[in-house]
PDB file of N, CA and C in Angstrom:
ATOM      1  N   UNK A   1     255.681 -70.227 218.967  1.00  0.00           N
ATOM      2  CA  UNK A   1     256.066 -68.866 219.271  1.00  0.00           C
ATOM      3  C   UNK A   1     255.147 -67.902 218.515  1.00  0.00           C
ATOM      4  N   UNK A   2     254.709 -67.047 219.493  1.00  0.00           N
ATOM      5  CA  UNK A   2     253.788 -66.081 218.796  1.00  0.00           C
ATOM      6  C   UNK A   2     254.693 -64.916 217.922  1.00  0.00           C
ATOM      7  N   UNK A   3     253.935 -64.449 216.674  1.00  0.00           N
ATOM      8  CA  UNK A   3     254.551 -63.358 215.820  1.00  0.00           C
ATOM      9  C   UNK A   3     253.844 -62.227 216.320  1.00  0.00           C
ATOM     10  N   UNK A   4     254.680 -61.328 216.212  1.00  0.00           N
ATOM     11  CA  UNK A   4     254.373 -60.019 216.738  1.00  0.00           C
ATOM     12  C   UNK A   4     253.789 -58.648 215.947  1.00  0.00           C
ATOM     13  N   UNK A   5     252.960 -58.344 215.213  1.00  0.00           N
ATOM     14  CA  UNK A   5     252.392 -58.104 214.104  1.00  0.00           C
ATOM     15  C   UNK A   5     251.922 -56.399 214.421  1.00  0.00           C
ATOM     16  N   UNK A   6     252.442 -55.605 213.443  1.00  0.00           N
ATOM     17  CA  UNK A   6     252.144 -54.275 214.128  1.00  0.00           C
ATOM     18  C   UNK A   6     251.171 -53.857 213.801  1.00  0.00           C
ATOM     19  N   UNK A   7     249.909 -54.486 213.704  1.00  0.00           N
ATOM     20  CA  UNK A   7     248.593 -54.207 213.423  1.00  0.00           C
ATOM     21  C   UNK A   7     247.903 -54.792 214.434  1.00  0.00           C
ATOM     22  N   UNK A   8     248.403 -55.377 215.853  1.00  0.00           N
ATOM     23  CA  UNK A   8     247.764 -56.483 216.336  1.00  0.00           C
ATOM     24  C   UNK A   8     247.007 -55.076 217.084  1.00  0.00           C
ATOM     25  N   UNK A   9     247.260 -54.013 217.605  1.00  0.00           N
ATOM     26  CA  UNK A   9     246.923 -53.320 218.167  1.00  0.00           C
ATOM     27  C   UNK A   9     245.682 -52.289 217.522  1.00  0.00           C
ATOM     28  N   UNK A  10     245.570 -52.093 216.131  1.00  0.00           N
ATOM     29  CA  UNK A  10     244.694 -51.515 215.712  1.00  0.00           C
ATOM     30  C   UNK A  10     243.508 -51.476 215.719  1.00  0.00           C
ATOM     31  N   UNK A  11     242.887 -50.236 216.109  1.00  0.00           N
ATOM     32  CA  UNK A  11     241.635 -49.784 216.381  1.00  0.00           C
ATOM     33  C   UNK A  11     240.351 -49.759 215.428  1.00  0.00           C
ATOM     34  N   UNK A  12     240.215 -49.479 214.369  1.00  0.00           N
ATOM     35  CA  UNK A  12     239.366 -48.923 212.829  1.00  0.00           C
ATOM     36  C   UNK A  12     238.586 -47.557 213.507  1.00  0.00           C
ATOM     37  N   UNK A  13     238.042 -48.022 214.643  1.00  0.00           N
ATOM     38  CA  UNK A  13     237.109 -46.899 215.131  1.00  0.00           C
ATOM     39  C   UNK A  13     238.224 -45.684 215.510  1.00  0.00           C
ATOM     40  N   UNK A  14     238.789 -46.438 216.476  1.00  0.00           N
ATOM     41  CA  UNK A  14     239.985 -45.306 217.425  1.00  0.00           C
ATOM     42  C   UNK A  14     240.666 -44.745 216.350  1.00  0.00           C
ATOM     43  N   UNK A  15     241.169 -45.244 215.649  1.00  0.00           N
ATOM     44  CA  UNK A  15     242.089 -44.736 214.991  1.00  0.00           C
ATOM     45  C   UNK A  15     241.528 -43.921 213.460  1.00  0.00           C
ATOM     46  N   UNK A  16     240.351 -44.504 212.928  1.00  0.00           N
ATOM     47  CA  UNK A  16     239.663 -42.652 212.590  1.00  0.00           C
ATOM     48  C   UNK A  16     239.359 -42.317 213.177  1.00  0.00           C
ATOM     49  N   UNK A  17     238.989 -42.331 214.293  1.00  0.00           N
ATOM     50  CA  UNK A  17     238.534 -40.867 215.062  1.00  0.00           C
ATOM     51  C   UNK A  17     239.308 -40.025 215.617  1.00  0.00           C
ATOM     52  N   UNK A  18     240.660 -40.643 215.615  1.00  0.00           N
ATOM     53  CA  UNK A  18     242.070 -39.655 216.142  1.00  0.00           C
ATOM     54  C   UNK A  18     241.870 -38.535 214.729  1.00  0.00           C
ATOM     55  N   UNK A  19     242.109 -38.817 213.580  1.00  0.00           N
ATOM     56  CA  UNK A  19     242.465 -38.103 212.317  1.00  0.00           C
ATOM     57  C   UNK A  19     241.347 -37.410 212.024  1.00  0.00           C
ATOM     58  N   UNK A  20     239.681 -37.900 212.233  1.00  0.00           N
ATOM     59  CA  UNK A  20     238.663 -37.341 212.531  1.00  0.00           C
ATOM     60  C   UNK A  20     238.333 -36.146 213.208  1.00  0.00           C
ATOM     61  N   UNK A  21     238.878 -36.072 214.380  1.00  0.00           N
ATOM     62  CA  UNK A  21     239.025 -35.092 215.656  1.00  0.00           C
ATOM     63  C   UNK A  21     239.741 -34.209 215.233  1.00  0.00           C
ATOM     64  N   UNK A  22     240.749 -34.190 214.366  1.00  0.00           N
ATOM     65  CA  UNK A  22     241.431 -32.960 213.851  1.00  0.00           C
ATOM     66  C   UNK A  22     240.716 -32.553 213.198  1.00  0.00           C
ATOM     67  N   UNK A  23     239.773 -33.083 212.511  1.00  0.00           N
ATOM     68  CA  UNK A  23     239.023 -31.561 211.501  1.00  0.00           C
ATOM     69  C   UNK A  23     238.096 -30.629 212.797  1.00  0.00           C
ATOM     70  N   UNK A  24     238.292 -30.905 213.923  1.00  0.00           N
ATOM     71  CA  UNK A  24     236.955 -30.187 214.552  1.00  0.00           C
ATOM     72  C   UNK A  24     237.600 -28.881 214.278  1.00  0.00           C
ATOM     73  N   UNK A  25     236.699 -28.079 214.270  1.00  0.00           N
ATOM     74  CA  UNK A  25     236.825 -26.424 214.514  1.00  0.00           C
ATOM     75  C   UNK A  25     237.096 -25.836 213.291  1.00  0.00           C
ATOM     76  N   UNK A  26     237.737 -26.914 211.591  1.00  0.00           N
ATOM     77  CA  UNK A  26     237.972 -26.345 210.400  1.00  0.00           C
ATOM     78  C   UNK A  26     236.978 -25.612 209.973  1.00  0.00           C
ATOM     79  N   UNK A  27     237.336 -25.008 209.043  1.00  0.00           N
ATOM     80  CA  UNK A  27     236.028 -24.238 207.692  1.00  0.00           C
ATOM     81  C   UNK A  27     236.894 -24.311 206.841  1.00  0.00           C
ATOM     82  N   UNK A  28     236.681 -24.401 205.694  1.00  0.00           N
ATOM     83  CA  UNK A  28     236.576 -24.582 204.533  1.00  0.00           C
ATOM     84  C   UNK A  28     236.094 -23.691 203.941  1.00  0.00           C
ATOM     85  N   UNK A  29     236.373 -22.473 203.652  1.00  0.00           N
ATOM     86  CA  UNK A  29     235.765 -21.280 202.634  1.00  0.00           C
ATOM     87  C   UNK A  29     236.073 -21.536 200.687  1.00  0.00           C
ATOM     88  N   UNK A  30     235.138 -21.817 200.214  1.00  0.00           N
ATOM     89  CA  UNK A  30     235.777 -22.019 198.485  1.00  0.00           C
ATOM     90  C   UNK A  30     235.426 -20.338 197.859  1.00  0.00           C
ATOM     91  N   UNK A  31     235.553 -19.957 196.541  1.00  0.00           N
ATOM     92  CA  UNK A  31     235.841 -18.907 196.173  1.00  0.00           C
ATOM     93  C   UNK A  31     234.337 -18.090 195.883  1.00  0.00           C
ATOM     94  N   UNK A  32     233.354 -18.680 195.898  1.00  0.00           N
ATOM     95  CA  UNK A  32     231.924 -18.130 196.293  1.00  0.00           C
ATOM     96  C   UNK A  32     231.637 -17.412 197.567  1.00  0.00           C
ATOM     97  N   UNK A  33     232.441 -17.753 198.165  1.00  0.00           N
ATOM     98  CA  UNK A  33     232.097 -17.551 199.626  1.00  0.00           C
ATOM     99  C   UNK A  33     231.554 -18.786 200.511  1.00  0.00           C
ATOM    100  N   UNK A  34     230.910 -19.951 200.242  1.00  0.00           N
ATOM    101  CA  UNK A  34     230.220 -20.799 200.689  1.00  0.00           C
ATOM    102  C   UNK A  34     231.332 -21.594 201.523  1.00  0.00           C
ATOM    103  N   UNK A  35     231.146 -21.831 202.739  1.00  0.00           N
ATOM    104  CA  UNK A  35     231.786 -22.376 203.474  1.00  0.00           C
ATOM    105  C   UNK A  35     231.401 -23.964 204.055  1.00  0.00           C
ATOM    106  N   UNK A  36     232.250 -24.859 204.497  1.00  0.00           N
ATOM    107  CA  UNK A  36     231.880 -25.991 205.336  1.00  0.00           C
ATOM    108  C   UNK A  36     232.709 -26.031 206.457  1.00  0.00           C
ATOM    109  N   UNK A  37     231.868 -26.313 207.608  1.00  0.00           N
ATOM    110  CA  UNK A  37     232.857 -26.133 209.144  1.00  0.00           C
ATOM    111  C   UNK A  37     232.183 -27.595 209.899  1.00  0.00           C
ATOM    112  N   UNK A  38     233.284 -27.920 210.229  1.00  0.00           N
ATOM    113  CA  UNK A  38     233.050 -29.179 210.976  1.00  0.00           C
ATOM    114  C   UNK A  38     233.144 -28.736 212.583  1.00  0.00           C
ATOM    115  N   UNK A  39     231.973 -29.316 212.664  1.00  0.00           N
ATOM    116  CA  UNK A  39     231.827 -28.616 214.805  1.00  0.00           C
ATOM    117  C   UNK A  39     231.247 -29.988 215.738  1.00  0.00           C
ATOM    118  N   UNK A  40     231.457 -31.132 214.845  1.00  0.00           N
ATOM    119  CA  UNK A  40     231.502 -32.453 216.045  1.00  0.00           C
ATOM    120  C   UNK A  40     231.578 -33.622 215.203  1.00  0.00           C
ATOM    121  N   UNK A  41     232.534 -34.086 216.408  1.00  0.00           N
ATOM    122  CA  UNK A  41     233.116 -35.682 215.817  1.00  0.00           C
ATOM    123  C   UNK A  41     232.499 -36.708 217.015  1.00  0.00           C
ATOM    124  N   UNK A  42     231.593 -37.266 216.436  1.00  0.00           N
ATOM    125  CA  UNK A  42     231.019 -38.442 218.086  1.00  0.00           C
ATOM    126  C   UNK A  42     231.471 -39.819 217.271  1.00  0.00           C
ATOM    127  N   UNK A  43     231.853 -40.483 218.568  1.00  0.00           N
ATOM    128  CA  UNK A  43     232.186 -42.015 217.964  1.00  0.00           C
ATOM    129  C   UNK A  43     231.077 -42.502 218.295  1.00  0.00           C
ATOM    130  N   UNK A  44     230.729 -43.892 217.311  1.00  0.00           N
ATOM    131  CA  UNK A  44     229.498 -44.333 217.696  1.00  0.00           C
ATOM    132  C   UNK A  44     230.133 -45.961 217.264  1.00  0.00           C
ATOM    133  N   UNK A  45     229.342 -46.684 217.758  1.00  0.00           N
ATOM    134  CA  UNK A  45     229.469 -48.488 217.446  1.00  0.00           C
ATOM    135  C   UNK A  45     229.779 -48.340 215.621  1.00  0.00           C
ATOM    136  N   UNK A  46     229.274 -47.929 215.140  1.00  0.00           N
ATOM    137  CA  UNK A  46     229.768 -48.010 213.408  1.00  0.00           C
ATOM    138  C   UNK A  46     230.781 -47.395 212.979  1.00  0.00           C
ATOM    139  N   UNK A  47     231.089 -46.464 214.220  1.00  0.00           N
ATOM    140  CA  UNK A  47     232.211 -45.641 213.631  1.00  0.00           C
ATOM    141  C   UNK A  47     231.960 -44.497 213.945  1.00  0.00           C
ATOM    142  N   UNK A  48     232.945 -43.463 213.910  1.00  0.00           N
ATOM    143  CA  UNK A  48     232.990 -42.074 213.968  1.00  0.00           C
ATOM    144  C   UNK A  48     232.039 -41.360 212.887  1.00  0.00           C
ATOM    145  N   UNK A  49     231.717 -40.482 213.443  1.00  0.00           N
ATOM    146  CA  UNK A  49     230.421 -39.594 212.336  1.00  0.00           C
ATOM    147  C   UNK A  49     230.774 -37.849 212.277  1.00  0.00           C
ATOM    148  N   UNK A  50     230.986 -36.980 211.487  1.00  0.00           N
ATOM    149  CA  UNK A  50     231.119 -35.637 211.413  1.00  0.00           C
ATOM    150  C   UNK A  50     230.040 -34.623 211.077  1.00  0.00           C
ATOM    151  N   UNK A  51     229.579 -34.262 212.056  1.00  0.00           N
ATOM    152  CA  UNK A  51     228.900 -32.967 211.899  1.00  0.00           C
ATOM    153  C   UNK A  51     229.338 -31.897 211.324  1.00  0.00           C
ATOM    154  N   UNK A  52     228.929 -31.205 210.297  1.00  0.00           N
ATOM    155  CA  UNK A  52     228.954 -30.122 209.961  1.00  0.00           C
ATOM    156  C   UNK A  52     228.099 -29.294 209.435  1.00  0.00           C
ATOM    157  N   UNK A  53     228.132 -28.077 209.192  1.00  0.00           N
ATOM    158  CA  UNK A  53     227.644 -27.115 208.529  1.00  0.00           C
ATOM    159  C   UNK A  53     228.478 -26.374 207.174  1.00  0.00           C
ATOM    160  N   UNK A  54     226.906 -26.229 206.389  1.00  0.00           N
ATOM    161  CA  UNK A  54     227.323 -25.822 205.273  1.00  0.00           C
ATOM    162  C   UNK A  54     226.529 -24.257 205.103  1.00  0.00           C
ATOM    163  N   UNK A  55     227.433 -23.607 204.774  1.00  0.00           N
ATOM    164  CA  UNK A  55     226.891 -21.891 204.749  1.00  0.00           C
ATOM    165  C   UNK A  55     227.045 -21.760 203.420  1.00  0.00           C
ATOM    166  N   UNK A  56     225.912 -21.154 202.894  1.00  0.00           N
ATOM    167  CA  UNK A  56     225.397 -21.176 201.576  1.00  0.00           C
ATOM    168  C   UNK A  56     224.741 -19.851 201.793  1.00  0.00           C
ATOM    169  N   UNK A  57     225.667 -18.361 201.309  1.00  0.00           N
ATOM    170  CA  UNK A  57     224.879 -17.308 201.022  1.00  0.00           C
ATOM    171  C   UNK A  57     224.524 -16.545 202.947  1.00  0.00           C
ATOM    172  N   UNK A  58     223.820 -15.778 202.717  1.00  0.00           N
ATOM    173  CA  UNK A  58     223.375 -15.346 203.795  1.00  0.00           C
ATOM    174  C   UNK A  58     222.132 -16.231 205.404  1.00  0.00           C
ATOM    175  N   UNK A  59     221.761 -16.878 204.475  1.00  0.00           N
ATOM    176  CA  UNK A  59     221.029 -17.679 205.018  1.00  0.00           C
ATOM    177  C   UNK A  59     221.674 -18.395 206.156  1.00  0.00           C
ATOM    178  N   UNK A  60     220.670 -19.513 207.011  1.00  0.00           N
ATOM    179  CA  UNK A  60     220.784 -19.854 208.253  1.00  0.00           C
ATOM    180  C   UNK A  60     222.073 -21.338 207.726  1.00  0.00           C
ATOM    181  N   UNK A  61     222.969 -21.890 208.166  1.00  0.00           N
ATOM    182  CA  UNK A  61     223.689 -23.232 207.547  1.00  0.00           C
ATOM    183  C   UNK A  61     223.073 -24.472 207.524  1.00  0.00           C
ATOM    184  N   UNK A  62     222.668 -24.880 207.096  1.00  0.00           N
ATOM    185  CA  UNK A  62     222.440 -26.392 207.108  1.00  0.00           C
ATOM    186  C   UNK A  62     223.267 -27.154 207.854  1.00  0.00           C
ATOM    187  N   UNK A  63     222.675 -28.260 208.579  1.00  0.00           N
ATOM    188  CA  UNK A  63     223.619 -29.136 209.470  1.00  0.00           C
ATOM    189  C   UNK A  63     223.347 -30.416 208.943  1.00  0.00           C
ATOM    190  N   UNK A  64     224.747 -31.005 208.693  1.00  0.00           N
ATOM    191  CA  UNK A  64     224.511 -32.209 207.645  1.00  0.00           C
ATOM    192  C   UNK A  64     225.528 -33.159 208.684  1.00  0.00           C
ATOM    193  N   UNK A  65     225.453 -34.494 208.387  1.00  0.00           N
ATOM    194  CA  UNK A  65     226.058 -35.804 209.332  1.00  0.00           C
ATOM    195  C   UNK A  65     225.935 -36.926 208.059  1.00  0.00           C
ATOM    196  N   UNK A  66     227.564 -37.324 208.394  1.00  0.00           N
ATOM    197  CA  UNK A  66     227.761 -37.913 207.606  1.00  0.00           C
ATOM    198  C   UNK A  66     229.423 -39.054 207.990  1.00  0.00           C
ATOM    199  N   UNK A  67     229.054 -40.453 207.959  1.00  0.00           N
ATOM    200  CA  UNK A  67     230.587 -40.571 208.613  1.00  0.00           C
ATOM    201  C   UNK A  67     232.050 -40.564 208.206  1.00  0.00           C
ATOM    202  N   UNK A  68     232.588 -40.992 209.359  1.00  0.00           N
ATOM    203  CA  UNK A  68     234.379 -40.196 208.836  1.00  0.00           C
ATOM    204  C   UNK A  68     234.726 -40.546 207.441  1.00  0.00           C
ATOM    205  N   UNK A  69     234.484 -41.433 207.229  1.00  0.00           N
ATOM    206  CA  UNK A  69     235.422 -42.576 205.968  1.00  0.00           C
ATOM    207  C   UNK A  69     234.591 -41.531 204.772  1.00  0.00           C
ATOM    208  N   UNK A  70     232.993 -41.541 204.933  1.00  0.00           N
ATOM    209  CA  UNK A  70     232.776 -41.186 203.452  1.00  0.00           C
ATOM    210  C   UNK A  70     233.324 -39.466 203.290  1.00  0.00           C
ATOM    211  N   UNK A  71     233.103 -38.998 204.471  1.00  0.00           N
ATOM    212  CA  UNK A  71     233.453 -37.639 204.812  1.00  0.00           C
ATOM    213  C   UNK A  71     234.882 -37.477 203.872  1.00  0.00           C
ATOM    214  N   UNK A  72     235.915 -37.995 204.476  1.00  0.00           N
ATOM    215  CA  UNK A  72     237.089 -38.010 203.638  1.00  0.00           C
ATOM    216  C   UNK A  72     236.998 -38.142 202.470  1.00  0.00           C
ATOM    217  N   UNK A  73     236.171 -39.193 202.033  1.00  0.00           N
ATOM    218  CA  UNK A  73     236.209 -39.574 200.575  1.00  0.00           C
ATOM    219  C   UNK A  73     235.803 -38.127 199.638  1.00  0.00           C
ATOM    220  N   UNK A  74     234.800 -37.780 200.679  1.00  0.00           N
ATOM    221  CA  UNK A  74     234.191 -36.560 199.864  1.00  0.00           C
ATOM    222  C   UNK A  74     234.813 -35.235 199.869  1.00  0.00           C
ATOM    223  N   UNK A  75     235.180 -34.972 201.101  1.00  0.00           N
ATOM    224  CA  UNK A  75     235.614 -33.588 201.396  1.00  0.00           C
ATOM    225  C   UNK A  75     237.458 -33.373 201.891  1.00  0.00           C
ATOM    226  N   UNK A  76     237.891 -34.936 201.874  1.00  0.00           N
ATOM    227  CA  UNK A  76     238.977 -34.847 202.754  1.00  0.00           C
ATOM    228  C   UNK A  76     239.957 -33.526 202.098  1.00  0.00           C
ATOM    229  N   UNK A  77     240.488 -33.555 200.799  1.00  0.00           N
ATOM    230  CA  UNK A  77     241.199 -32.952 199.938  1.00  0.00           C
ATOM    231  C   UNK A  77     240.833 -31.687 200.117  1.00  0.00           C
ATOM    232  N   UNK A  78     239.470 -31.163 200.952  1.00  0.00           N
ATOM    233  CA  UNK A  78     239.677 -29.544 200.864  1.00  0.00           C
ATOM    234  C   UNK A  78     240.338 -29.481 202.230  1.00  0.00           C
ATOM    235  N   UNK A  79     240.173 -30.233 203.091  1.00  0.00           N
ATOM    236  CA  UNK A  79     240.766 -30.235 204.649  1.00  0.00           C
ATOM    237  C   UNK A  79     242.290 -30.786 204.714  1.00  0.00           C
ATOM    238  N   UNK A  80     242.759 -31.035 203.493  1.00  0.00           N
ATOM    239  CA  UNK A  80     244.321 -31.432 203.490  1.00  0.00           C
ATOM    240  C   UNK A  80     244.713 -32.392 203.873  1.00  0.00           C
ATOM    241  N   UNK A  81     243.608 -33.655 204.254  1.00  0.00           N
ATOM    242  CA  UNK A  81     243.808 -35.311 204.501  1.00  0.00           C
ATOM    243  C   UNK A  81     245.049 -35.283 203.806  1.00  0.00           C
ATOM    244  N   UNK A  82     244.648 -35.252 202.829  1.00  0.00           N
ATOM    245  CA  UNK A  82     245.792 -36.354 201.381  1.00  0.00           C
ATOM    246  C   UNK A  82     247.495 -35.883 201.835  1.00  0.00           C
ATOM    247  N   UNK A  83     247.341 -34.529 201.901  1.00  0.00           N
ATOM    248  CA  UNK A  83     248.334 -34.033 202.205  1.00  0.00           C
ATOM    249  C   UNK A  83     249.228 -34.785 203.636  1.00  0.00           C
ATOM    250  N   UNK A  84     248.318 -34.543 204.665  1.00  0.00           N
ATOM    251  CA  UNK A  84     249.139 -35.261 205.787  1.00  0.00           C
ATOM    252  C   UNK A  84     249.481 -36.409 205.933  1.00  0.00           C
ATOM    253  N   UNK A  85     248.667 -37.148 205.024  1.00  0.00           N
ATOM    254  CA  UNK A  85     249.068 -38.556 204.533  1.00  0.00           C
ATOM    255  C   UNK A  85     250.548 -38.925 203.896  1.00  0.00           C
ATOM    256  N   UNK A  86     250.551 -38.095 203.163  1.00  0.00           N
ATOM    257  CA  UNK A  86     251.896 -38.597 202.311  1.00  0.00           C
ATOM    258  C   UNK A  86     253.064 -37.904 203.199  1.00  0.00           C
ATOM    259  N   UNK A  87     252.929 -37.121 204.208  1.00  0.00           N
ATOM    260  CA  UNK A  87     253.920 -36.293 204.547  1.00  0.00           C
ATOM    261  C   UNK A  87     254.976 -37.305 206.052  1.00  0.00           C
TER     262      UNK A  87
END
């Protein structure tokens, strides 16, 4: 008899890129003014990847890529990951 295991269904890719896809459209303003805005989430064979921009001052933003997992690691806590986690 087969066991029925509620992980049998899990994704790694799909399923960051659901929690991924919610940061689209954020910014992130800290108390300098310098902002980070996430404006694309593409899934790819390794995994989901986040585009963003970083506005630094008047100048043009930098567009930086970087994927979901380290993204979180790095930035999740200004985007309120942690938070929806425990909730």
């Amino acid at each position: 008899m087969e066991e029925n295991n509620e992980f049998d269904d899990y994704d790694p890719v799909k399923d960051t890129a659901d929690w991924a896809e919610k940061l689209l459209g954020k910014i992130h303003t800290f108390e300098d003014g310098d902002k980070l805005e996430v404006v694309q989430v593409k899934r790819r064979d390794t995994g989901p990847w986040i585009t963003y921009h970083v506005h630094q001052g008047p100048g043009i933003p930098r567009k930086m890529v970087m994927m979901a997992e380290e993204f979180d690691v790095t930035y999740g806590h200004l985007f309120g990951l942690r938070d929806a986690e425990t909730k």
